[in-house]
C-alpha atoms as a PDB file:
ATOM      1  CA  UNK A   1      21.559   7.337 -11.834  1.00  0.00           C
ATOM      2  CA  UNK A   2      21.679   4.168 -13.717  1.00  0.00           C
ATOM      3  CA  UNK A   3      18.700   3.860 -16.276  1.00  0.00           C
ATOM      4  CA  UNK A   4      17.436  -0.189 -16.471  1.00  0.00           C
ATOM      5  CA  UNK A   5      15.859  -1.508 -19.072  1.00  0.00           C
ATOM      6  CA  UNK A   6      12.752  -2.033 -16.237  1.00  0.00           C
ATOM      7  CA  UNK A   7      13.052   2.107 -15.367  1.00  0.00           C
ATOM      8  CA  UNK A   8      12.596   3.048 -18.779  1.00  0.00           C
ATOM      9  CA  UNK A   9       9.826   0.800 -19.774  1.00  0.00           C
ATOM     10  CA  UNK A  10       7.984   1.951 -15.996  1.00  0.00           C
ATOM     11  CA  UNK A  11       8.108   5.553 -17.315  1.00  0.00           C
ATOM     12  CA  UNK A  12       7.255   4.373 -20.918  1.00  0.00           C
ATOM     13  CA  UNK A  13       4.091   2.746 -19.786  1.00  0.00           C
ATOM     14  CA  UNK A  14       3.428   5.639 -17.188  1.00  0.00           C
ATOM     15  CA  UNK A  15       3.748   8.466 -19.747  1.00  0.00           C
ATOM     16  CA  UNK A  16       1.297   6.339 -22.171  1.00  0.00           C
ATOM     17  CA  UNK A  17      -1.203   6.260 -19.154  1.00  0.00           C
ATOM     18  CA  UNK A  18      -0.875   9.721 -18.654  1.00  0.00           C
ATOM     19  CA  UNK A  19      -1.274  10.621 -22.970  1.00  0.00           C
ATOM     20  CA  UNK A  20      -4.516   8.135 -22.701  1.00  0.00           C
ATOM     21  CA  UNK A  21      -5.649  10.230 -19.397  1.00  0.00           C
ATOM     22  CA  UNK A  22      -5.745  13.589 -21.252  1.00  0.00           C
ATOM     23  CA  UNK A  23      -7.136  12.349 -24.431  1.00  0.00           C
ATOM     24  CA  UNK A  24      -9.754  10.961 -22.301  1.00  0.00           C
ATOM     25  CA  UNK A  25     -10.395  13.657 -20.505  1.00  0.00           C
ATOM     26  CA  UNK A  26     -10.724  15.608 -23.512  1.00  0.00           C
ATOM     27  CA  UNK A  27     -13.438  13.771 -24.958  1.00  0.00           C
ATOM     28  CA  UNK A  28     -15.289  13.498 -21.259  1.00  0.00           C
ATOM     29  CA  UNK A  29     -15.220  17.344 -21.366  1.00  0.00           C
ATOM     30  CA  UNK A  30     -16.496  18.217 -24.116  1.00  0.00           C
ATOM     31  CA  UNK A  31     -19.228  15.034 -24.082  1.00  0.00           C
ATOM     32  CA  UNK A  32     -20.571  17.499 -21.230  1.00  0.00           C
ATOM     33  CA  UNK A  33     -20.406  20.554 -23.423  1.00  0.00           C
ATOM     34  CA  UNK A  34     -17.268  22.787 -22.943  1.00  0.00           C
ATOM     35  CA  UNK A  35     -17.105  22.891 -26.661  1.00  0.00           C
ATOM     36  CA  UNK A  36     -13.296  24.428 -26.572  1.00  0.00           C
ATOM     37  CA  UNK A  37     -11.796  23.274 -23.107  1.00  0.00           C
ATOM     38  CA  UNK A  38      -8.458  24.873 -21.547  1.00  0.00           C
ATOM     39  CA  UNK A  39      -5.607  22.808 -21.379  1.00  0.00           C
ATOM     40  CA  UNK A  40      -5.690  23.499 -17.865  1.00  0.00           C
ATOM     41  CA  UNK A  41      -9.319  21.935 -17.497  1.00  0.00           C
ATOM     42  CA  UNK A  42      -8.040  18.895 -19.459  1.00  0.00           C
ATOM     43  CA  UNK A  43      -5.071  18.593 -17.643  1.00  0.00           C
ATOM     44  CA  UNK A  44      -7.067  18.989 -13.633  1.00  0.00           C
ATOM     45  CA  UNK A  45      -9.880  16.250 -15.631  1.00  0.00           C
ATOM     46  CA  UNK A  46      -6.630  14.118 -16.262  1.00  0.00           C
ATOM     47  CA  UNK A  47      -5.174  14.094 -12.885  1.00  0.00           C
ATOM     48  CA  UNK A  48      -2.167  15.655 -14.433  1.00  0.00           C
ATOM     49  CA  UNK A  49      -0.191  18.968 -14.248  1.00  0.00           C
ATOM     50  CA  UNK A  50      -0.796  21.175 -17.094  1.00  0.00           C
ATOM     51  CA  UNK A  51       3.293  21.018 -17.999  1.00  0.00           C
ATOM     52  CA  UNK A  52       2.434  17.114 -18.398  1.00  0.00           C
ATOM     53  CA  UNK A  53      -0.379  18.104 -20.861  1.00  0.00           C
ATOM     54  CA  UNK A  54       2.299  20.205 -22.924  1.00  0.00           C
ATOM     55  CA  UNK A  55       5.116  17.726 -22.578  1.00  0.00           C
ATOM     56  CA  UNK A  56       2.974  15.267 -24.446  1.00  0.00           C
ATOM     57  CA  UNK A  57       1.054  17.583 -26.792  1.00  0.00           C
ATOM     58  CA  UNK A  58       2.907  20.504 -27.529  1.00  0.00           C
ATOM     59  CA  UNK A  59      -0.013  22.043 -28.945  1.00  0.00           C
ATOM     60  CA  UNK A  60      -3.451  21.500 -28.624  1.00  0.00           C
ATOM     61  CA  UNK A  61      -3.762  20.325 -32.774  1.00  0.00           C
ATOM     62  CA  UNK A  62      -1.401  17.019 -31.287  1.00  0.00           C
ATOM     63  CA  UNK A  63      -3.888  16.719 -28.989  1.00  0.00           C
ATOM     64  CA  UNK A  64      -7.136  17.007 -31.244  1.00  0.00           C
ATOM     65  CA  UNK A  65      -5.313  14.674 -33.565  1.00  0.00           C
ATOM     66  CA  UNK A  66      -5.153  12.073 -30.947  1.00  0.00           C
ATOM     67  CA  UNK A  67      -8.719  12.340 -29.945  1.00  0.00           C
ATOM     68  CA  UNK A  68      -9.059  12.117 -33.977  1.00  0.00           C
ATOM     69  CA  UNK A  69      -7.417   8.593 -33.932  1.00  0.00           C
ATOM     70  CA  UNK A  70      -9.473   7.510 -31.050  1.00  0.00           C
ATOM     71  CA  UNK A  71     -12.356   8.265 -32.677  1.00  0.00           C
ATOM     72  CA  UNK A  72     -11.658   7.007 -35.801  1.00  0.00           C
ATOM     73  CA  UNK A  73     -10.824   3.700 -34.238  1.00  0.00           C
ATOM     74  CA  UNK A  74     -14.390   3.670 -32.572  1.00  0.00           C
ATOM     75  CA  UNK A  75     -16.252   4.262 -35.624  1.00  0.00           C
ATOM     76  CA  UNK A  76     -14.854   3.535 -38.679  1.00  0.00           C
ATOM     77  CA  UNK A  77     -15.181  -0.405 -38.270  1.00  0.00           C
ATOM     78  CA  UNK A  78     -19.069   0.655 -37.874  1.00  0.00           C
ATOM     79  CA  UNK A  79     -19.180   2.644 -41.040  1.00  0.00           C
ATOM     80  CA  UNK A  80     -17.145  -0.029 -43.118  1.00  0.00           C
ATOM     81  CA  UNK A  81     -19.147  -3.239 -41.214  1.00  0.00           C
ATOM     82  CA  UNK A  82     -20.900  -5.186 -44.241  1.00  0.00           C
ATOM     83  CA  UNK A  83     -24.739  -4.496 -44.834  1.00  0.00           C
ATOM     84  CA  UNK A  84     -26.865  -7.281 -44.480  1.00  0.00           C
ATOM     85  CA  UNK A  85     -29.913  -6.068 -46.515  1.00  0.00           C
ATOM     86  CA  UNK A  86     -30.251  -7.491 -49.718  1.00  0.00           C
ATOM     87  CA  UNK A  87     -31.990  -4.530 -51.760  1.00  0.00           C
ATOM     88  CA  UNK A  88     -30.106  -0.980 -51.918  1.00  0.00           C
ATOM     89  CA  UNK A  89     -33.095   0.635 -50.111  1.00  0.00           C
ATOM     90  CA  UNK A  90     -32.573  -1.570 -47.547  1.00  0.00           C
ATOM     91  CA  UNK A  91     -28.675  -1.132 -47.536  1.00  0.00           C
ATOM     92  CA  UNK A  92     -29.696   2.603 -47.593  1.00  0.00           C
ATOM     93  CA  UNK A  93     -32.038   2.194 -44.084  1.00  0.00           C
ATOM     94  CA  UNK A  94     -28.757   0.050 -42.287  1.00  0.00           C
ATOM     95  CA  UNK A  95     -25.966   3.136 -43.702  1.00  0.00           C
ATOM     96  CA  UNK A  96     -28.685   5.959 -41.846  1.00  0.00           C
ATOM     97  CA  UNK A  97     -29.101   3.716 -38.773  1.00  0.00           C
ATOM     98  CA  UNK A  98     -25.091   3.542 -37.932  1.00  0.00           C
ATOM     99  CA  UNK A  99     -24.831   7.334 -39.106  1.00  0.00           C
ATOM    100  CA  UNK A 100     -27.654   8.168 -36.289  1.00  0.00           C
ATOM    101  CA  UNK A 101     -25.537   5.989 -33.594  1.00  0.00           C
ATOM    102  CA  UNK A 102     -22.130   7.369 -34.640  1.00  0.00           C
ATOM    103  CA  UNK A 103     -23.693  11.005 -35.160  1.00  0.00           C
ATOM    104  CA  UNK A 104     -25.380  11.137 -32.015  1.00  0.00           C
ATOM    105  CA  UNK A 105     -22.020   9.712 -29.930  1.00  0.00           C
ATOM    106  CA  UNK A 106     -19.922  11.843 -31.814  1.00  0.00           C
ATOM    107  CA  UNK A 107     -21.947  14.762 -31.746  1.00  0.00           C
ATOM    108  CA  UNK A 108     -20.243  17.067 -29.011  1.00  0.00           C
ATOM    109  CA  UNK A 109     -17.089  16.192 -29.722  1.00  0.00           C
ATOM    110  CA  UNK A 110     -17.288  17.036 -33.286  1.00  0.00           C
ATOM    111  CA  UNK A 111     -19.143  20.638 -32.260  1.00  0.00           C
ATOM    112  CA  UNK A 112     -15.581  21.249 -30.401  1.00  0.00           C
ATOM    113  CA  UNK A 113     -13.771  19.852 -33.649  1.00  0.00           C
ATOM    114  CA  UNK A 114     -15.258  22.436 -35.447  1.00  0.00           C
ATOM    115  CA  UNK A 115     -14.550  25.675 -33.457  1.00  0.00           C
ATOM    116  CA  UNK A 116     -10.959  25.169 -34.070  1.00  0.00           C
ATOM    117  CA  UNK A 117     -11.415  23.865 -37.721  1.00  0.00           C
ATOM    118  CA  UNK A 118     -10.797  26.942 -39.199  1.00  0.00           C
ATOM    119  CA  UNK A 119      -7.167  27.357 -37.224  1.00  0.00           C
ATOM    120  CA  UNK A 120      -5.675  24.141 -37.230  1.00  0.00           C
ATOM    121  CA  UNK A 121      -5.028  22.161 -40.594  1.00  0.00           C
ATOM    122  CA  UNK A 122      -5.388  19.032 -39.094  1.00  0.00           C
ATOM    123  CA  UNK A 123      -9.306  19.328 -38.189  1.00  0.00           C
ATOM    124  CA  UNK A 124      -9.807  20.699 -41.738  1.00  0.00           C
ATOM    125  CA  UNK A 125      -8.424  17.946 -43.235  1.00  0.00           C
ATOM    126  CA  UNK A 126      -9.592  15.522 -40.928  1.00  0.00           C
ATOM    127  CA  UNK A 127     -13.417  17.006 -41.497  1.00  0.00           C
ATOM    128  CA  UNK A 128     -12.775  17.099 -45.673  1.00  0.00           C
ATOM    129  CA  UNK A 129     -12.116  13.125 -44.591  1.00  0.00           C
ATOM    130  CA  UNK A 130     -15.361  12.682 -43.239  1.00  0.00           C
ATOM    131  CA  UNK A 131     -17.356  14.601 -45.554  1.00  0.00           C
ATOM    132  CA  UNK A 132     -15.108  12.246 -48.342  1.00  0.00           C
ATOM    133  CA  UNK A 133     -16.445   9.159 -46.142  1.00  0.00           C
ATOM    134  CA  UNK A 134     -19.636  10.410 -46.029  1.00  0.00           C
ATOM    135  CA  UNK A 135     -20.152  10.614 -49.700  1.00  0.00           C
ATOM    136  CA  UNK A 136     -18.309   7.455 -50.805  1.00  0.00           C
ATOM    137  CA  UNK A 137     -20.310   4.902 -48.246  1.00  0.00           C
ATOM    138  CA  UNK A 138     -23.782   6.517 -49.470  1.00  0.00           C
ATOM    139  CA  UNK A 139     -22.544   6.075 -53.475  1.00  0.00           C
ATOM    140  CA  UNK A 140     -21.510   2.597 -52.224  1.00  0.00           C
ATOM    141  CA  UNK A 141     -25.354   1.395 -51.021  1.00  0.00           C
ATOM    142  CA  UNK A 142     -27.025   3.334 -53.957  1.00  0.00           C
ATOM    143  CA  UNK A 143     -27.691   1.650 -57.558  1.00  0.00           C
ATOM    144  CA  UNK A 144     -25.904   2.966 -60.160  1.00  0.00           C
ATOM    145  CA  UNK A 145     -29.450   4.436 -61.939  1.00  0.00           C
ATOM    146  CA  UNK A 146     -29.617   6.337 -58.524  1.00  0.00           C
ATOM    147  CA  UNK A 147     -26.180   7.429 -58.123  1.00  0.00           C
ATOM    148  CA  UNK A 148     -26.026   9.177 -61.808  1.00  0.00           C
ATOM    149  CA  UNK A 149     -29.263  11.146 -60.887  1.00  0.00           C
ATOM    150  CA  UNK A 150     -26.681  14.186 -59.215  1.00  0.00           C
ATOM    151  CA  UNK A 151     -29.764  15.939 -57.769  1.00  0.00           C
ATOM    152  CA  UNK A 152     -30.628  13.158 -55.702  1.00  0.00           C
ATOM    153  CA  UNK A 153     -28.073  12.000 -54.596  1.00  0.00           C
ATOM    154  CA  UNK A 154     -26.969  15.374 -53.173  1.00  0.00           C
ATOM    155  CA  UNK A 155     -30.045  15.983 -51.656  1.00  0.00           C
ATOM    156  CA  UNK A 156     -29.458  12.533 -50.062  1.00  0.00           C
ATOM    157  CA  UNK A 157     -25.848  13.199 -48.672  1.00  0.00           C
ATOM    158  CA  UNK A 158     -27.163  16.352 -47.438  1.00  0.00           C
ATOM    159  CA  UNK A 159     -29.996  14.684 -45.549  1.00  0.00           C
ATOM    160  CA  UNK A 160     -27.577  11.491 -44.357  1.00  0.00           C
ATOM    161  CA  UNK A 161     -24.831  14.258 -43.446  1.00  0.00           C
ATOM    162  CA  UNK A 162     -23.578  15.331 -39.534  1.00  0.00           C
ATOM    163  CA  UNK A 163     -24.829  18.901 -40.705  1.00  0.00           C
ATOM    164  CA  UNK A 164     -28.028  17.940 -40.619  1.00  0.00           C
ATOM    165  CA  UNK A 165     -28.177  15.800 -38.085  1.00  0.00           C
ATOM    166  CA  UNK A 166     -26.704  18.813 -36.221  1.00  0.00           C
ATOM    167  CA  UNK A 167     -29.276  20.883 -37.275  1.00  0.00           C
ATOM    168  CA  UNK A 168     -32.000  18.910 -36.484  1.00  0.00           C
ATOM    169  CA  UNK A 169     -30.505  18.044 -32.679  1.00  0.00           C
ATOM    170  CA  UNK A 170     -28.963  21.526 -31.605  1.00  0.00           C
ATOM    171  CA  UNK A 171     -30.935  24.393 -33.814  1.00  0.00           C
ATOM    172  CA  UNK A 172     -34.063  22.572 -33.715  1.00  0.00           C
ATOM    173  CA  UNK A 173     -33.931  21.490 -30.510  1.00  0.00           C
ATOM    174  CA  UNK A 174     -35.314  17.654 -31.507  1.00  0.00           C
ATOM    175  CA  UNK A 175     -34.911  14.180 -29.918  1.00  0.00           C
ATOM    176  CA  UNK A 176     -32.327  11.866 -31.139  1.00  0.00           C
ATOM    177  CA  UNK A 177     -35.375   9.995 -32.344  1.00  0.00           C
ATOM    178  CA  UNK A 178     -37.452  12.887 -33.649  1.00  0.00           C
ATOM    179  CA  UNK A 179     -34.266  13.610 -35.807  1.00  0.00           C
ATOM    180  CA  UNK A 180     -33.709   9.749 -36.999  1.00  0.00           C
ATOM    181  CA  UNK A 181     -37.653  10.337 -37.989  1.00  0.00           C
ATOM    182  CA  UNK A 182     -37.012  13.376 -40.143  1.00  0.00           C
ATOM    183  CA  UNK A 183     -34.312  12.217 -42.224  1.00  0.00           C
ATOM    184  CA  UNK A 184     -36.454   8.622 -42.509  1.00  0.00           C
ATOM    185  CA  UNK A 185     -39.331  10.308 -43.561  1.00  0.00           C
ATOM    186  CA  UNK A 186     -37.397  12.682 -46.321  1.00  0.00           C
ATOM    187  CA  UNK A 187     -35.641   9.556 -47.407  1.00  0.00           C
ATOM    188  CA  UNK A 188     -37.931   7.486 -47.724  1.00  0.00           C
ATOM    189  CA  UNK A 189     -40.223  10.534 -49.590  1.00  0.00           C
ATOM    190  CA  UNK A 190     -36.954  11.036 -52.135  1.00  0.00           C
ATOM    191  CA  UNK A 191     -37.103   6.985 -52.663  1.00  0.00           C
ATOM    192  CA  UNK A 192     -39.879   6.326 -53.384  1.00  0.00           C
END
Protein backbone atom coordinates (compact mmCIF):
# COMPACT_ATOMS: atom_id res chain seq x y z
CA UNK A 1 0.00 0.00 0.00
CA UNK A 2 1.10 3.30 -1.22
CA UNK A 3 0.85 6.06 1.58
CA UNK A 4 -0.31 9.75 -0.18
CA UNK A 5 0.34 12.71 1.15
CA UNK A 6 -3.89 12.96 1.32
CA UNK A 7 -3.87 9.26 3.39
CA UNK A 8 -1.64 10.46 5.90
CA UNK A 9 -3.07 13.81 6.58
CA UNK A 10 -6.93 11.78 6.62
CA UNK A 11 -5.51 9.68 9.50
CA UNK A 12 -3.64 12.75 10.96
CA UNK A 13 -6.80 14.71 11.26
CA UNK A 14 -8.81 11.48 12.28
CA UNK A 15 -6.46 10.50 15.14
CA UNK A 16 -6.63 14.35 16.39
CA UNK A 17 -10.52 13.91 16.39
CA UNK A 18 -10.29 10.90 18.18
CA UNK A 19 -7.37 12.57 21.06
CA UNK A 20 -10.06 15.66 21.27
CA UNK A 21 -12.99 12.86 21.72
CA UNK A 22 -11.37 11.30 24.83
CA UNK A 23 -10.18 14.42 26.37
CA UNK A 24 -13.65 15.47 26.03
CA UNK A 25 -15.10 12.79 27.29
CA UNK A 26 -12.96 12.97 30.18
CA UNK A 27 -13.98 16.21 31.30
CA UNK A 28 -17.94 15.31 30.47
CA UNK A 29 -17.41 12.42 32.96
CA UNK A 30 -16.22 13.68 35.60
CA UNK A 31 -18.46 17.20 35.16
CA UNK A 32 -21.17 14.44 36.19
CA UNK A 33 -19.16 13.17 39.11
CA UNK A 34 -17.11 9.95 38.44
CA UNK A 35 -14.32 11.69 40.19
CA UNK A 36 -11.60 8.91 38.86
CA UNK A 37 -13.18 7.40 35.57
CA UNK A 38 -11.83 4.03 33.86
CA UNK A 39 -10.21 4.33 30.75
CA UNK A 40 -12.71 2.06 29.57
CA UNK A 41 -15.64 4.55 30.55
CA UNK A 42 -13.67 7.32 28.76
CA UNK A 43 -12.97 5.41 25.93
CA UNK A 44 -17.18 3.90 25.46
CA UNK A 45 -17.97 8.14 26.33
CA UNK A 46 -15.50 8.73 23.31
CA UNK A 47 -16.93 6.44 20.82
CA UNK A 48 -13.58 4.80 20.77
CA UNK A 49 -12.00 1.39 21.64
CA UNK A 50 -10.14 1.41 24.78
CA UNK A 51 -6.70 0.30 22.67
CA UNK A 52 -7.41 3.81 20.85
CA UNK A 53 -7.48 5.47 24.35
CA UNK A 54 -3.93 3.82 25.09
CA UNK A 55 -2.50 4.36 21.64
CA UNK A 56 -2.90 8.06 22.23
CA UNK A 57 -2.29 8.28 25.99
CA UNK A 58 -0.18 5.68 27.12
CA UNK A 59 -1.01 6.44 30.53
CA UNK A 60 -3.66 8.10 32.08
CA UNK A 61 -1.02 11.23 33.48
CA UNK A 62 -0.81 12.00 29.23
CA UNK A 63 -4.21 12.09 29.43
CA UNK A 64 -4.79 14.35 32.63
CA UNK A 65 -2.12 16.54 31.14
CA UNK A 66 -4.16 17.12 28.12
CA UNK A 67 -7.31 17.88 29.94
CA UNK A 68 -4.67 20.23 31.93
CA UNK A 69 -3.95 22.20 28.65
CA UNK A 70 -7.55 22.41 27.81
CA UNK A 71 -8.28 23.85 30.79
CA UNK A 72 -5.69 26.10 31.06
CA UNK A 73 -6.59 27.46 27.68
CA UNK A 74 -10.24 28.11 28.99
CA UNK A 75 -9.27 29.98 31.94
CA UNK A 76 -6.19 31.50 32.10
CA UNK A 77 -7.13 34.41 29.56
CA UNK A 78 -9.98 35.01 32.37
CA UNK A 79 -7.57 35.16 35.23
CA UNK A 80 -4.96 37.39 33.29
CA UNK A 81 -8.05 39.68 31.50
CA UNK A 82 -7.29 43.42 32.74
CA UNK A 83 -9.43 44.78 35.76
CA UNK A 84 -11.44 47.58 35.06
CA UNK A 85 -11.95 48.95 38.64
CA UNK A 86 -10.03 51.79 39.45
CA UNK A 87 -9.45 51.30 43.37
CA UNK A 88 -7.67 47.92 44.61
CA UNK A 89 -10.85 47.01 46.57
CA UNK A 90 -12.56 47.17 43.62
CA UNK A 91 -9.84 45.22 41.57
CA UNK A 92 -10.11 42.85 44.61
CA UNK A 93 -14.28 42.34 44.07
CA UNK A 94 -13.54 41.70 39.87
CA UNK A 95 -10.28 38.93 40.87
CA UNK A 96 -13.18 36.97 43.43
CA UNK A 97 -15.91 37.29 40.76
CA UNK A 98 -13.77 35.34 37.86
CA UNK A 99 -12.35 32.96 40.71
CA UNK A 100 -16.23 32.06 41.59
CA UNK A 101 -16.94 31.47 37.63
CA UNK A 102 -13.69 29.55 36.99
CA UNK A 103 -14.01 27.71 40.51
CA UNK A 104 -17.42 26.71 40.10
CA UNK A 105 -16.75 25.35 36.18
CA UNK A 106 -13.73 23.82 37.20
CA UNK A 107 -14.86 22.41 40.26
CA UNK A 108 -15.41 18.58 39.43
CA UNK A 109 -12.82 18.30 37.32
CA UNK A 110 -10.31 19.55 39.68
CA UNK A 111 -11.94 17.07 42.62
CA UNK A 112 -10.76 14.20 40.00
CA UNK A 113 -7.33 16.15 39.57
CA UNK A 114 -6.79 15.72 42.98
CA UNK A 115 -7.39 11.97 43.70
CA UNK A 116 -4.53 11.18 41.52
CA UNK A 117 -2.36 14.21 42.70
CA UNK A 118 -0.55 12.38 45.02
CA UNK A 119 0.57 9.56 42.18
CA UNK A 120 1.27 11.39 39.21
CA UNK A 121 3.92 14.32 39.16
CA UNK A 122 2.26 16.08 36.64
CA UNK A 123 -1.05 17.01 38.74
CA UNK A 124 1.29 17.98 41.61
CA UNK A 125 3.03 20.25 39.73
CA UNK A 126 0.31 21.40 37.76
CA UNK A 127 -1.76 22.14 41.27
CA UNK A 128 1.69 23.92 42.94
CA UNK A 129 0.95 26.11 39.47
CA UNK A 130 -2.30 27.10 40.48
CA UNK A 131 -1.81 27.64 44.01
CA UNK A 132 1.49 29.91 42.48
CA UNK A 133 -1.34 31.68 40.24
CA UNK A 134 -3.48 32.00 42.89
CA UNK A 135 -1.18 33.92 45.09
CA UNK A 136 0.55 36.11 42.48
CA UNK A 137 -2.94 37.57 40.80
CA UNK A 138 -4.28 38.40 44.50
CA UNK A 139 -0.60 40.25 45.39
CA UNK A 140 -1.15 41.82 41.93
CA UNK A 141 -4.79 43.71 42.88
CA UNK A 142 -3.63 44.42 46.53
CA UNK A 143 -1.68 47.79 47.56
CA UNK A 144 1.56 47.38 48.58
CA UNK A 145 0.55 48.63 52.49
CA UNK A 146 -1.81 45.53 52.19
CA UNK A 147 0.38 43.08 50.65
CA UNK A 148 3.32 43.56 53.44
CA UNK A 149 0.64 42.94 56.21
CA UNK A 150 1.53 38.73 55.83
CA UNK A 151 -1.44 37.94 58.11
CA UNK A 152 -3.81 39.35 55.84
CA UNK A 153 -2.97 38.61 53.04
CA UNK A 154 -2.87 34.88 53.88
CA UNK A 155 -6.02 34.92 55.39
CA UNK A 156 -7.12 36.48 52.05
CA UNK A 157 -5.56 33.79 49.66
CA UNK A 158 -7.02 31.32 51.89
CA UNK A 159 -10.50 32.79 51.61
CA UNK A 160 -10.03 33.60 47.53
CA UNK A 161 -8.50 29.92 47.24
CA UNK A 162 -10.33 26.60 45.32
CA UNK A 163 -9.98 25.01 48.93
CA UNK A 164 -12.34 27.01 50.18
CA UNK A 165 -14.49 27.41 47.68
CA UNK A 166 -14.50 23.58 47.85
CA UNK A 167 -15.29 23.61 51.22
CA UNK A 168 -17.94 25.82 51.20
CA UNK A 169 -19.74 23.93 47.93
CA UNK A 170 -19.08 20.12 48.75
CA UNK A 171 -18.54 19.88 52.83
CA UNK A 172 -20.96 22.50 53.47
CA UNK A 173 -23.28 21.63 51.17
CA UNK A 174 -23.93 25.61 49.99
CA UNK A 175 -25.16 27.27 46.75
CA UNK A 176 -22.75 28.58 44.30
CA UNK A 177 -24.18 31.86 45.49
CA UNK A 178 -24.37 31.19 49.22
CA UNK A 179 -20.55 30.42 48.81
CA UNK A 180 -19.72 33.72 46.56
CA UNK A 181 -21.66 35.40 49.77
CA UNK A 182 -19.35 33.93 52.37
CA UNK A 183 -16.12 34.75 51.00
CA UNK A 184 -17.77 38.50 50.10
CA UNK A 185 -18.82 38.94 53.41
CA UNK A 186 -15.25 37.75 55.10
CA UNK A 187 -13.60 39.94 52.56
CA UNK A 188 -15.16 42.61 52.74
CA UNK A 189 -15.08 42.20 56.96
CA UNK A 190 -10.95 41.76 56.55
CA UNK A 191 -11.10 45.15 54.28
CA UNK A 192 -12.57 47.16 55.86
Amino acid sequence: MVHTPKAEDGRKLRSEESRRKIVEALFEITRSGTMAPSAAQVAEKAGVGVRTVFRHFEEMDSLYSEMSEQAAARILPVVRAPYTASTWRGRLDELLERRFGIYEEMLPIKMAGDIYRFRSSFLMQDYQYYLQVERETLYEVLPARVARNKKLTETLLLLASFQTWRQLRQDQDLSSGEAAEAIRAAVGQLTE
